[in-house]
N, C-alpha and C. Protein backbone atom coordinates (compact mmCIF):
# COMPACT_ATOMS: atom_id res chain seq x y z
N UNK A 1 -91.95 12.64 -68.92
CA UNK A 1 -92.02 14.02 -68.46
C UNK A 1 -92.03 15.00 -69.63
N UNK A 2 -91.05 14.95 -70.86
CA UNK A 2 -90.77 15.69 -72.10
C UNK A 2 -92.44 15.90 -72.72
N UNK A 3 -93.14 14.70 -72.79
CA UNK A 3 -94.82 14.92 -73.40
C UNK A 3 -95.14 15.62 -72.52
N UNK A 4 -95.34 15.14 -70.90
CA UNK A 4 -96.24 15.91 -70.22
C UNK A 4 -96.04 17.40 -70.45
N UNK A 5 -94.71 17.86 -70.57
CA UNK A 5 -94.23 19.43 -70.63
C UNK A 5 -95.14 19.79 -71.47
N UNK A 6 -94.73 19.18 -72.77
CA UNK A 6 -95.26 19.58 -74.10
C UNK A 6 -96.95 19.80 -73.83
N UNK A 7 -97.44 18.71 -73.77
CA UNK A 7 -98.82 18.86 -73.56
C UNK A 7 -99.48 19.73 -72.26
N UNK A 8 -98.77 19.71 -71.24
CA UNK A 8 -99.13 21.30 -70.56
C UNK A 8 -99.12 22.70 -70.90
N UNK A 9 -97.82 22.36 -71.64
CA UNK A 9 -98.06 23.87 -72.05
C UNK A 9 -98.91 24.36 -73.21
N UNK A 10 -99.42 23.11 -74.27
CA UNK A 10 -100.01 23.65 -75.28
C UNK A 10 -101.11 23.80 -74.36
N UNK A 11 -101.92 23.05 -73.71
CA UNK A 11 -102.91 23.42 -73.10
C UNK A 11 -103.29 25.13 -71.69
N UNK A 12 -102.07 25.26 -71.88
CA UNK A 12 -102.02 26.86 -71.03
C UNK A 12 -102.28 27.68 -72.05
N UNK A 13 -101.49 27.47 -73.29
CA UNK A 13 -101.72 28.64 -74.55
C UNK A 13 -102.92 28.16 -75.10
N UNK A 14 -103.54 27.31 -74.99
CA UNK A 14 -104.77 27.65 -75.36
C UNK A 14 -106.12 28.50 -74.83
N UNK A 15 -105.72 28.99 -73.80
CA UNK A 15 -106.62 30.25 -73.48
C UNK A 15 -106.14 31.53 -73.73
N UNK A 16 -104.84 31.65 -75.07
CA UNK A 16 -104.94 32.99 -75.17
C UNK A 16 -105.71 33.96 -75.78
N UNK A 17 -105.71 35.09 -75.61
CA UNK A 17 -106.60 36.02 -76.25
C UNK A 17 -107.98 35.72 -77.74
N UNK A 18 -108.69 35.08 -77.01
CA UNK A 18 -109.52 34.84 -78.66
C UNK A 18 -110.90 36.14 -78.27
N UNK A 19 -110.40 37.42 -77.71
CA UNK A 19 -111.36 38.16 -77.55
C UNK A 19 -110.90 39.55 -78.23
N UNK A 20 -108.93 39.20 -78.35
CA UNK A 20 -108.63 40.64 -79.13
C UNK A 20 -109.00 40.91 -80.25
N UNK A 21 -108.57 42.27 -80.82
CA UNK A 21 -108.92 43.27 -81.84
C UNK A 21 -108.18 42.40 -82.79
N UNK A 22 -107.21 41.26 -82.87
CA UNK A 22 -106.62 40.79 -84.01
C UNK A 22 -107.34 39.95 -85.22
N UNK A 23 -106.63 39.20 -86.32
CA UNK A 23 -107.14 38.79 -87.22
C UNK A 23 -108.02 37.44 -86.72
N UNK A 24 -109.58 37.72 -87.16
CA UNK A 24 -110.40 36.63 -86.35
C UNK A 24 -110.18 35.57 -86.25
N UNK A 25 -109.00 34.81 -87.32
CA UNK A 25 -109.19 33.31 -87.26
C UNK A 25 -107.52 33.21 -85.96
N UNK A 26 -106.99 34.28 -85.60
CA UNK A 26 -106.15 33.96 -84.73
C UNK A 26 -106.17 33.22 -83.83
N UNK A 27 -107.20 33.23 -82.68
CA UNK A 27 -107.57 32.25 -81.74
C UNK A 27 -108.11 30.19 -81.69
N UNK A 28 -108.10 30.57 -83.34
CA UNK A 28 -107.95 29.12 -83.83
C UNK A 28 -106.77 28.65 -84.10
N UNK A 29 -105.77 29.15 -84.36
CA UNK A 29 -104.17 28.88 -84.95
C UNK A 29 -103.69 27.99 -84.07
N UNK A 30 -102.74 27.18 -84.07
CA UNK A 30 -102.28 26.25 -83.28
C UNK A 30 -101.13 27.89 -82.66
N UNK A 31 -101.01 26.61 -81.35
CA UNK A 31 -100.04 27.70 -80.80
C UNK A 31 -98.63 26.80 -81.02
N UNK A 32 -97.41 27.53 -81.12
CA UNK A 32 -96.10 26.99 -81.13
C UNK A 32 -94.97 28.07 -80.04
N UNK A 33 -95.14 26.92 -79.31
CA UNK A 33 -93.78 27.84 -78.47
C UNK A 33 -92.28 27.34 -78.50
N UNK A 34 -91.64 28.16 -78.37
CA UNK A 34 -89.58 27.09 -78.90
C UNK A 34 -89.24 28.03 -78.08
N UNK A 35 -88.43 27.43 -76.94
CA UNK A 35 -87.39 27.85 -76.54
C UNK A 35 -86.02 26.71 -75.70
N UNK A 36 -84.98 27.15 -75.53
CA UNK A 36 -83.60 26.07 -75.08
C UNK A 36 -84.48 25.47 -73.83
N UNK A 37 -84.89 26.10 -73.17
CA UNK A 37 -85.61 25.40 -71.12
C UNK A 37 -87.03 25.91 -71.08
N UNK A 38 -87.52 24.76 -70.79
CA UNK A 38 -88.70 25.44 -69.90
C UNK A 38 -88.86 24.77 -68.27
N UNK A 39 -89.48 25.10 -67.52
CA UNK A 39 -89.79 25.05 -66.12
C UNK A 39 -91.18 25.04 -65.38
N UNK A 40 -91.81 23.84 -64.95
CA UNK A 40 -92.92 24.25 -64.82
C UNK A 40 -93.35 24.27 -63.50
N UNK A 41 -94.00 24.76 -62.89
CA UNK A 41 -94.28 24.80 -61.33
C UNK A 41 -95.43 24.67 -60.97
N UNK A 42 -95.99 23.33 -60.96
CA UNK A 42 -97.93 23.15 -60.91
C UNK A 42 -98.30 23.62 -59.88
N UNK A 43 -97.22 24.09 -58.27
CA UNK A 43 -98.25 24.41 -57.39
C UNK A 43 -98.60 26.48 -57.61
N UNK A 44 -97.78 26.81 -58.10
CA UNK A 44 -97.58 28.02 -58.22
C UNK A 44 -98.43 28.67 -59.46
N UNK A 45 -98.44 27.26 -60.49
CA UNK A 45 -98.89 27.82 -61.74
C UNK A 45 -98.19 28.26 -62.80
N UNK A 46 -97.10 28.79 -62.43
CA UNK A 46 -96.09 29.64 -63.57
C UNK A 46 -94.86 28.66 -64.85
N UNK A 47 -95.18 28.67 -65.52
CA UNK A 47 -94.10 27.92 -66.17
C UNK A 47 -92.97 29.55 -67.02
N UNK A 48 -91.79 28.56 -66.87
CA UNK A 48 -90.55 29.62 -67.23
C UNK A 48 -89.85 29.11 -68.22
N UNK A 49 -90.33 30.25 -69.56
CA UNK A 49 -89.39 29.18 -70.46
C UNK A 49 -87.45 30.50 -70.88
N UNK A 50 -86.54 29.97 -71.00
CA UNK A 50 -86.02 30.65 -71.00
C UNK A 50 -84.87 30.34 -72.42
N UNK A 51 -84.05 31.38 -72.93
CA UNK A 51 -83.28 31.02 -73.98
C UNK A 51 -84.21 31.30 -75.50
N UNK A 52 -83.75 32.54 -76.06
CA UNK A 52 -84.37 32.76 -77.32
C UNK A 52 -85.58 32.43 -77.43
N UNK A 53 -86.84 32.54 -76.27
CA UNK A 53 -88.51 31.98 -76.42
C UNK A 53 -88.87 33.33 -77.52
N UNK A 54 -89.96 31.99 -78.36
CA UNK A 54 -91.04 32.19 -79.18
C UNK A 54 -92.36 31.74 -79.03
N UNK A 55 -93.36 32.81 -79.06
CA UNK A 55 -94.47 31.84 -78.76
C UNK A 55 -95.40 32.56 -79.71
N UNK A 56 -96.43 31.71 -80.47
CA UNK A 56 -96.51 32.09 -81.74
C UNK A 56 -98.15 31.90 -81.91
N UNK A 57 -98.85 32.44 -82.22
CA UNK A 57 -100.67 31.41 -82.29
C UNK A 57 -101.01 33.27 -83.61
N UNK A 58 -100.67 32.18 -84.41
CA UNK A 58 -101.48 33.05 -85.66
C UNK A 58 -100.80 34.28 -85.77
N UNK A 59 -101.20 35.55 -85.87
CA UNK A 59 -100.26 36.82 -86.22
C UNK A 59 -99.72 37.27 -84.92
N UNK A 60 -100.27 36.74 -83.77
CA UNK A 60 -99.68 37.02 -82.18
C UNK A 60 -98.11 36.24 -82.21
N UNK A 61 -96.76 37.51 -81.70
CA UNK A 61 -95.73 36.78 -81.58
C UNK A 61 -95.14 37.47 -80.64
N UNK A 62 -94.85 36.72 -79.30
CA UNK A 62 -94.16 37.31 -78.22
C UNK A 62 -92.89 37.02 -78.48
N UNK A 63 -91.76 37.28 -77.74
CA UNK A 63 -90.34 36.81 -78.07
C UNK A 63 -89.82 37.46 -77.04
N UNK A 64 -88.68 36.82 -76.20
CA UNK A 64 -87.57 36.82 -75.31
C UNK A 64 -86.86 36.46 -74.63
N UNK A 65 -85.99 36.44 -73.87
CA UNK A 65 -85.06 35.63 -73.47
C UNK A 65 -85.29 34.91 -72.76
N UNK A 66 -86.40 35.53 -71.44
CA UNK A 66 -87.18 34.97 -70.50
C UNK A 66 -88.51 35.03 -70.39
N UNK A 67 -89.53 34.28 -70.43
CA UNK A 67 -90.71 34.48 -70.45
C UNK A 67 -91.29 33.39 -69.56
N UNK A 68 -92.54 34.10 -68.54
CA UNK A 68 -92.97 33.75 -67.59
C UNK A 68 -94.61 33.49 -68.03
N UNK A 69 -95.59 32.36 -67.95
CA UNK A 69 -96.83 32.09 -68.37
C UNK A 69 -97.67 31.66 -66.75
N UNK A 70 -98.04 32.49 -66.28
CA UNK A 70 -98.77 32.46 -65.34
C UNK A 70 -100.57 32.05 -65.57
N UNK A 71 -100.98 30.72 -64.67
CA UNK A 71 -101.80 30.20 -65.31
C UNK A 71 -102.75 30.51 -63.95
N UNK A 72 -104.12 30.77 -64.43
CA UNK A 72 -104.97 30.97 -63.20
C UNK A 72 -106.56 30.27 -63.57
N UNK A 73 -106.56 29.38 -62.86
CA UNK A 73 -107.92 28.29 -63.33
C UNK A 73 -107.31 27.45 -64.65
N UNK A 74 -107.89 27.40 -65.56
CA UNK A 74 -107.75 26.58 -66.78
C UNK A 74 -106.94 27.29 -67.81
N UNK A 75 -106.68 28.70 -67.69
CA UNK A 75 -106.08 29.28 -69.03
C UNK A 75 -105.06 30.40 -68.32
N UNK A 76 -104.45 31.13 -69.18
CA UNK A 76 -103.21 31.97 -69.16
C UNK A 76 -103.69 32.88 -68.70
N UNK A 77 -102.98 33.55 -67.63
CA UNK A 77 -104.00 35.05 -66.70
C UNK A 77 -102.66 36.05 -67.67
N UNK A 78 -101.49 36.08 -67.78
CA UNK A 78 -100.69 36.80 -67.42
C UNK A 78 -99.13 36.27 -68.41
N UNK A 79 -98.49 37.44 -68.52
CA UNK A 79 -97.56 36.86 -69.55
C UNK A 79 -96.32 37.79 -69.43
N UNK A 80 -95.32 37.38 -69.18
CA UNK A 80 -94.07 38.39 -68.77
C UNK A 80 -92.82 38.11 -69.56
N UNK A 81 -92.90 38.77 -70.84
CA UNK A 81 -91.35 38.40 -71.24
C UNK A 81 -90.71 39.63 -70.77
N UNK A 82 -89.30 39.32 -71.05
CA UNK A 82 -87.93 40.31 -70.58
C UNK A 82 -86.76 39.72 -71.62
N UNK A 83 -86.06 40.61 -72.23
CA UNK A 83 -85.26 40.64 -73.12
C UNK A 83 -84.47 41.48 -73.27
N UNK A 84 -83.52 41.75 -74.59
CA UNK A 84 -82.84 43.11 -75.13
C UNK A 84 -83.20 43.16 -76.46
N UNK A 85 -84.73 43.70 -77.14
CA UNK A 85 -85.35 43.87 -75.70
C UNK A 85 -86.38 42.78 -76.44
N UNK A 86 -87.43 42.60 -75.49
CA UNK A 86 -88.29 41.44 -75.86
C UNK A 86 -89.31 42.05 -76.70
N UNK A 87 -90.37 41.48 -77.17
CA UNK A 87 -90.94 42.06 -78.39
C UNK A 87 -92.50 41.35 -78.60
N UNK A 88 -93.15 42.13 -78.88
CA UNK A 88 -94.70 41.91 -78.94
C UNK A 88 -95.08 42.34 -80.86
N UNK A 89 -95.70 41.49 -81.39
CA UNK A 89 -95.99 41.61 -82.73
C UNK A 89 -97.62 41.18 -82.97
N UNK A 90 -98.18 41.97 -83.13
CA UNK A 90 -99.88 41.59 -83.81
C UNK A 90 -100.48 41.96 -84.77
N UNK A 91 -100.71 41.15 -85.87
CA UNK A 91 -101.57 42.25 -86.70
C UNK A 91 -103.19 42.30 -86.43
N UNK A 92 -103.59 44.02 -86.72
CA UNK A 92 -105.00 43.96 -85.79
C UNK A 92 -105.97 43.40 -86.57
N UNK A 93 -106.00 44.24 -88.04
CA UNK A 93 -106.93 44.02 -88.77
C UNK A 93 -105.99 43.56 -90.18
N UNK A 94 -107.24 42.76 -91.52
CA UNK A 94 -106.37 41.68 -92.18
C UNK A 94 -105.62 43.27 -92.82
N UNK A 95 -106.32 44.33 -93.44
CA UNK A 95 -105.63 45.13 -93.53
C UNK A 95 -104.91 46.54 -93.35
N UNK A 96 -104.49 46.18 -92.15
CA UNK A 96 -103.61 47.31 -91.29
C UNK A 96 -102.76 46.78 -91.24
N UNK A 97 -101.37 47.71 -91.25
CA UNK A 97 -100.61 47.71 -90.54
C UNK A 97 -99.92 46.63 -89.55
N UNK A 98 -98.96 45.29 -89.19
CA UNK A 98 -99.05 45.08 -87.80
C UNK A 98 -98.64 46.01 -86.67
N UNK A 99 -98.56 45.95 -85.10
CA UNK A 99 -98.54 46.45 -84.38
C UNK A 99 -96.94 45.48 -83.83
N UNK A 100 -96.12 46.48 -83.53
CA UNK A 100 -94.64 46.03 -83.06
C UNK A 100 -94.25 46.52 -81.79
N UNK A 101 -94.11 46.22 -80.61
CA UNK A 101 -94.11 46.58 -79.60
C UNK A 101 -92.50 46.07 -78.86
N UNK A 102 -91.78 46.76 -78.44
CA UNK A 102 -90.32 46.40 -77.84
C UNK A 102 -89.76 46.76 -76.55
N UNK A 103 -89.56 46.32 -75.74
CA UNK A 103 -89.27 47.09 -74.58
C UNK A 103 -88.05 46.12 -73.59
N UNK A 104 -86.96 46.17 -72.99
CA UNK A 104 -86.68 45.21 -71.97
C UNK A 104 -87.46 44.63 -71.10
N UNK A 105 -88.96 44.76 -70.59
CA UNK A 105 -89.77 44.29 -70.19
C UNK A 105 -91.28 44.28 -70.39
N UNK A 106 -92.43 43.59 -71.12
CA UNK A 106 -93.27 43.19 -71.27
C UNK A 106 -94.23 42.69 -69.65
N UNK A 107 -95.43 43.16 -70.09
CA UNK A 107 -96.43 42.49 -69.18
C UNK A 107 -97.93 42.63 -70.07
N UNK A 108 -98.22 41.17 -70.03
CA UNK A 108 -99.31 41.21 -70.92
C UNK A 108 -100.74 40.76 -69.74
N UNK A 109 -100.91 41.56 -69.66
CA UNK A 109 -102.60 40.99 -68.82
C UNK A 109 -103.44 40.35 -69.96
N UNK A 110 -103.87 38.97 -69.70
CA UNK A 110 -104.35 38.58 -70.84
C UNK A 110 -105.89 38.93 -70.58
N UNK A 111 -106.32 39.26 -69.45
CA UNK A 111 -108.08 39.33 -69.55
C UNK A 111 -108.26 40.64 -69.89
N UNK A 112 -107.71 41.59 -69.60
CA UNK A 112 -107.43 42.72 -69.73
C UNK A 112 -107.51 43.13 -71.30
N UNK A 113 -106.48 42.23 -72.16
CA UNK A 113 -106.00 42.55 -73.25
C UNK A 113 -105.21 44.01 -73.24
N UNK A 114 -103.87 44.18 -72.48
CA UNK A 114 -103.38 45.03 -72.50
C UNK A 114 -102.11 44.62 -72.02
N UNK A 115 -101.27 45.03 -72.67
CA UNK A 115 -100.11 44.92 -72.89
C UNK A 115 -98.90 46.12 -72.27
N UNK A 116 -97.92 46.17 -70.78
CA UNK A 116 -97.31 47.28 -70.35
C UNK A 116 -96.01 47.00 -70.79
N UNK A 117 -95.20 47.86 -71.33
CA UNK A 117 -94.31 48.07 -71.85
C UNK A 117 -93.18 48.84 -70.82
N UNK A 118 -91.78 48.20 -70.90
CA UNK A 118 -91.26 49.35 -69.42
C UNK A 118 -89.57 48.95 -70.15
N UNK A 119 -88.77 50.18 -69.40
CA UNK A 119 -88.13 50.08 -69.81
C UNK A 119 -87.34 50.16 -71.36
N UNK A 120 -87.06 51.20 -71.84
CA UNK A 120 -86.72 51.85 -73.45
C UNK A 120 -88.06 50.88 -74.11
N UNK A 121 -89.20 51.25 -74.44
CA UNK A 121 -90.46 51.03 -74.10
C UNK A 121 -90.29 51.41 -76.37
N UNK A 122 -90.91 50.73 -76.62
CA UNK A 122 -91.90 51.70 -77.95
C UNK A 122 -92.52 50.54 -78.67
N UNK A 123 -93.28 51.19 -79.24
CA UNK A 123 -94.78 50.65 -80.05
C UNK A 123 -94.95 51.09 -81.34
N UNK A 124 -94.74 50.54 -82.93
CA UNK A 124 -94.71 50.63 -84.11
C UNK A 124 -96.05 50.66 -84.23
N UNK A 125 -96.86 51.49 -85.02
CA UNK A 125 -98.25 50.95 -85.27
C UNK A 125 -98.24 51.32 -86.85
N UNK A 126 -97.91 50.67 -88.04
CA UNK A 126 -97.74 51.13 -89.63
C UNK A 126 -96.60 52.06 -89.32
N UNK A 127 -96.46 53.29 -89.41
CA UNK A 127 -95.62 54.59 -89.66
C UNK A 127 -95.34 55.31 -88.37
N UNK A 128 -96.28 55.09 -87.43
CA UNK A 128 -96.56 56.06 -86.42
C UNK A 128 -95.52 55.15 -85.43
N UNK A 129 -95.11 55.93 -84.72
CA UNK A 129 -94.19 55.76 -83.66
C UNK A 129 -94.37 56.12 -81.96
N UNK A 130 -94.24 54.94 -80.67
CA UNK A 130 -94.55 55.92 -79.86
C UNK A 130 -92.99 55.18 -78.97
N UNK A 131 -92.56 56.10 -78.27
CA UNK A 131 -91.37 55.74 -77.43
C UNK A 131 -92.09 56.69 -75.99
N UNK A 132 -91.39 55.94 -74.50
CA UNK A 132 -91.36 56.42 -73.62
C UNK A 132 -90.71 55.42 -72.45
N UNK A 133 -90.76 56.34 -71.29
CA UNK A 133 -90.46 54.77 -70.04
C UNK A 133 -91.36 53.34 -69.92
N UNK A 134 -92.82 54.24 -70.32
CA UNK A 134 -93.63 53.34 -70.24
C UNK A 134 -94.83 53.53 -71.23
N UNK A 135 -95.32 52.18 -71.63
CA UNK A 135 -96.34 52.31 -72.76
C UNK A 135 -97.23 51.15 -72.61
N UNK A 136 -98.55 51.20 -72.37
CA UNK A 136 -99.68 50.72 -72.31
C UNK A 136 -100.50 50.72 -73.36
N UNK A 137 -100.74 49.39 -73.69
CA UNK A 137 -101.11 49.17 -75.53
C UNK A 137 -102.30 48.24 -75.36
N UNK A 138 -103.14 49.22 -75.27
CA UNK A 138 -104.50 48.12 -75.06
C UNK A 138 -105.14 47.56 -76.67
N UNK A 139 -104.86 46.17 -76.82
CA UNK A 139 -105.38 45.82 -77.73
C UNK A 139 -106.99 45.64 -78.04
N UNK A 140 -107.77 45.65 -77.41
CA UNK A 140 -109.21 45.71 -77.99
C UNK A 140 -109.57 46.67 -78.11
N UNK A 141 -109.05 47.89 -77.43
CA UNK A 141 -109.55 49.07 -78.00
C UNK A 141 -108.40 49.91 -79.27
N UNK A 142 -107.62 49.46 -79.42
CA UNK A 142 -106.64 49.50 -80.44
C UNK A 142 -105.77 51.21 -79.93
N UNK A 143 -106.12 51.39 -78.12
CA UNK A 143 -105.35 52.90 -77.66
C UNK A 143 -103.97 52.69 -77.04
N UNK A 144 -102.90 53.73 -77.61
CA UNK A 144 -101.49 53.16 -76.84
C UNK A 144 -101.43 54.53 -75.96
N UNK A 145 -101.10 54.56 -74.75
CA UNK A 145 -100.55 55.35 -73.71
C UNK A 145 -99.41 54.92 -73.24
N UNK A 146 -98.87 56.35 -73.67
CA UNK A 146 -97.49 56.34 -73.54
C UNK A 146 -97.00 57.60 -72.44
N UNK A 147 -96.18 56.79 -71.39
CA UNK A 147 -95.69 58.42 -70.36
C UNK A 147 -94.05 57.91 -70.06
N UNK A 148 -93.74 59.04 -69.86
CA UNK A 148 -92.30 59.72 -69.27
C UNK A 148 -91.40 59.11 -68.04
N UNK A 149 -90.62 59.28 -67.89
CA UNK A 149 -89.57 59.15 -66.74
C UNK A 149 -90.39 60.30 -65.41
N UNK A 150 -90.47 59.76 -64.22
CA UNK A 150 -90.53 60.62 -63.00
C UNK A 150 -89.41 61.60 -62.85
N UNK A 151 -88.45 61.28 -63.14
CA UNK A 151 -87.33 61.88 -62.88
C UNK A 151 -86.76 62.88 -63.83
N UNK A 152 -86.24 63.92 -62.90
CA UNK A 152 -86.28 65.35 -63.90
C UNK A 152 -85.04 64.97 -65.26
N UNK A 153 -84.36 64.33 -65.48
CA UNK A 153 -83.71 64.41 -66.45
C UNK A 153 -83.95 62.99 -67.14
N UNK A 154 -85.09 62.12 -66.84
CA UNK A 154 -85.28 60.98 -67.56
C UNK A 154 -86.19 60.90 -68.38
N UNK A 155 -86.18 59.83 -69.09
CA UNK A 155 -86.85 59.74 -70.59
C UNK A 155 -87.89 59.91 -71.44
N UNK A 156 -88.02 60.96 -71.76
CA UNK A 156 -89.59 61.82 -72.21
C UNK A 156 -90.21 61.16 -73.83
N UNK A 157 -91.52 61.32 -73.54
CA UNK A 157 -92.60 60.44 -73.91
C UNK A 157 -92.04 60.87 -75.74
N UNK A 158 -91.83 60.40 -76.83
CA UNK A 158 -91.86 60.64 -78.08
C UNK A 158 -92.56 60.20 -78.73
N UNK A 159 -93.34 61.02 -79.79
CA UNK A 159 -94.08 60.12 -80.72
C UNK A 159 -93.74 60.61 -82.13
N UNK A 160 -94.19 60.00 -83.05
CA UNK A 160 -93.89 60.06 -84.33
C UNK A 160 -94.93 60.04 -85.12
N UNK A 161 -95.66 60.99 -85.56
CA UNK A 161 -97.22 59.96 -85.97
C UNK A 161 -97.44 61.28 -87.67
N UNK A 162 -97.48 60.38 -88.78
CA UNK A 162 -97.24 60.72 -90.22
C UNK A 162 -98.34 61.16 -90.60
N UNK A 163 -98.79 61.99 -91.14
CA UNK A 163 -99.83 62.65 -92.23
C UNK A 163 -100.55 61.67 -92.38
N UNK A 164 -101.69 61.98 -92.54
CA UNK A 164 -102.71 60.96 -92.83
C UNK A 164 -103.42 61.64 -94.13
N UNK A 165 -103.63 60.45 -95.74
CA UNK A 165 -104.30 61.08 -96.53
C UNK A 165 -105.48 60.98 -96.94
N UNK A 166 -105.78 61.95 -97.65
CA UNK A 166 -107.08 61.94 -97.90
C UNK A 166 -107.15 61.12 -98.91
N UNK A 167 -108.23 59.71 -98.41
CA UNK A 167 -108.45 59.02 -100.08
C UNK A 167 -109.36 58.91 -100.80
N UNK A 168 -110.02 60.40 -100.52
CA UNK A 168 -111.25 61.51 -101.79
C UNK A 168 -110.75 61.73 -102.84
């Protein structure tokens, strides 16, 4: 059963993202995932890995306590970590910046390539900073949307974003 795990799940992470904005040879990288449990549920699709998860394929690094891999046909539709807080890391291009993303809850649409952020929510991109309830970080187009609390005294959208220079 311990192989079969193993070898199911490398074969789920192998349909992740080889269409994002990240470093091209990413989608070739072996994938490595570590965590204390995992759980797999073939009629449902979903495997649950839980306890300090890492899951790793080239400069792509998810991380959290609980993370959910929802599989639809042959490859990964869908990706849900939850943490304090769980954490999204990519670098886009070989030289930019990576992209750091943190929130108590993650949702990664993988066809999509977009990434929702909820819950004390923010997104590092180099210098620039974005915080809010919620933040939507679409990686192929490299745009983060970021909005507010509904509620009149809850948590308003912040950003942080540094001078940009001229290199004339």
């Amino acid at each position: 059963m311990h192989n079969k795990l193993r070898g199911l799940c490398a074969a789920l992470l192998l349909w992740l993202p080889a269409a994002a904005q990240a470093l091209p040879d990413d989608h070739n990288q072996p994938i490595n995932i570590s965590a204390d449990r995992a759980s797999i549920n073939e009629r449902t699709g979903i495997t649950v890995y839980t306890g300090n998860v890492e899951i790793r394929q080239g400069s792509m690094l998810i991380k959290g306590a609980r993370v959910e891999l929802h599989r639809q046909g042959n490859g990964v539709s869908r990706i849900i970590s939850t943490g304090s807080p769980a954490e999204f890391h990519q670098q886009p291009e070989a030289d930019a910046a990576p992209t750091r993303a943190y929130g108590l809850r993650m949702d990664y649409q993988v066809n999509r390539q977009e990434v929702t952020i909820t819950e004390s929510a923010r997104v590092d991109q180099g210098q620039d900073s974005f915080s809010g309830e919620r933040i939507v970080y679409n990686m192929e187009k490299a745009v983060v949307n970021a909005f507010g609390s509904d509620d009149a005294n809850g948590e308003r959208v912040r950003m942080v974003i540094q001078p940009r220079t001229d290199s004339n």
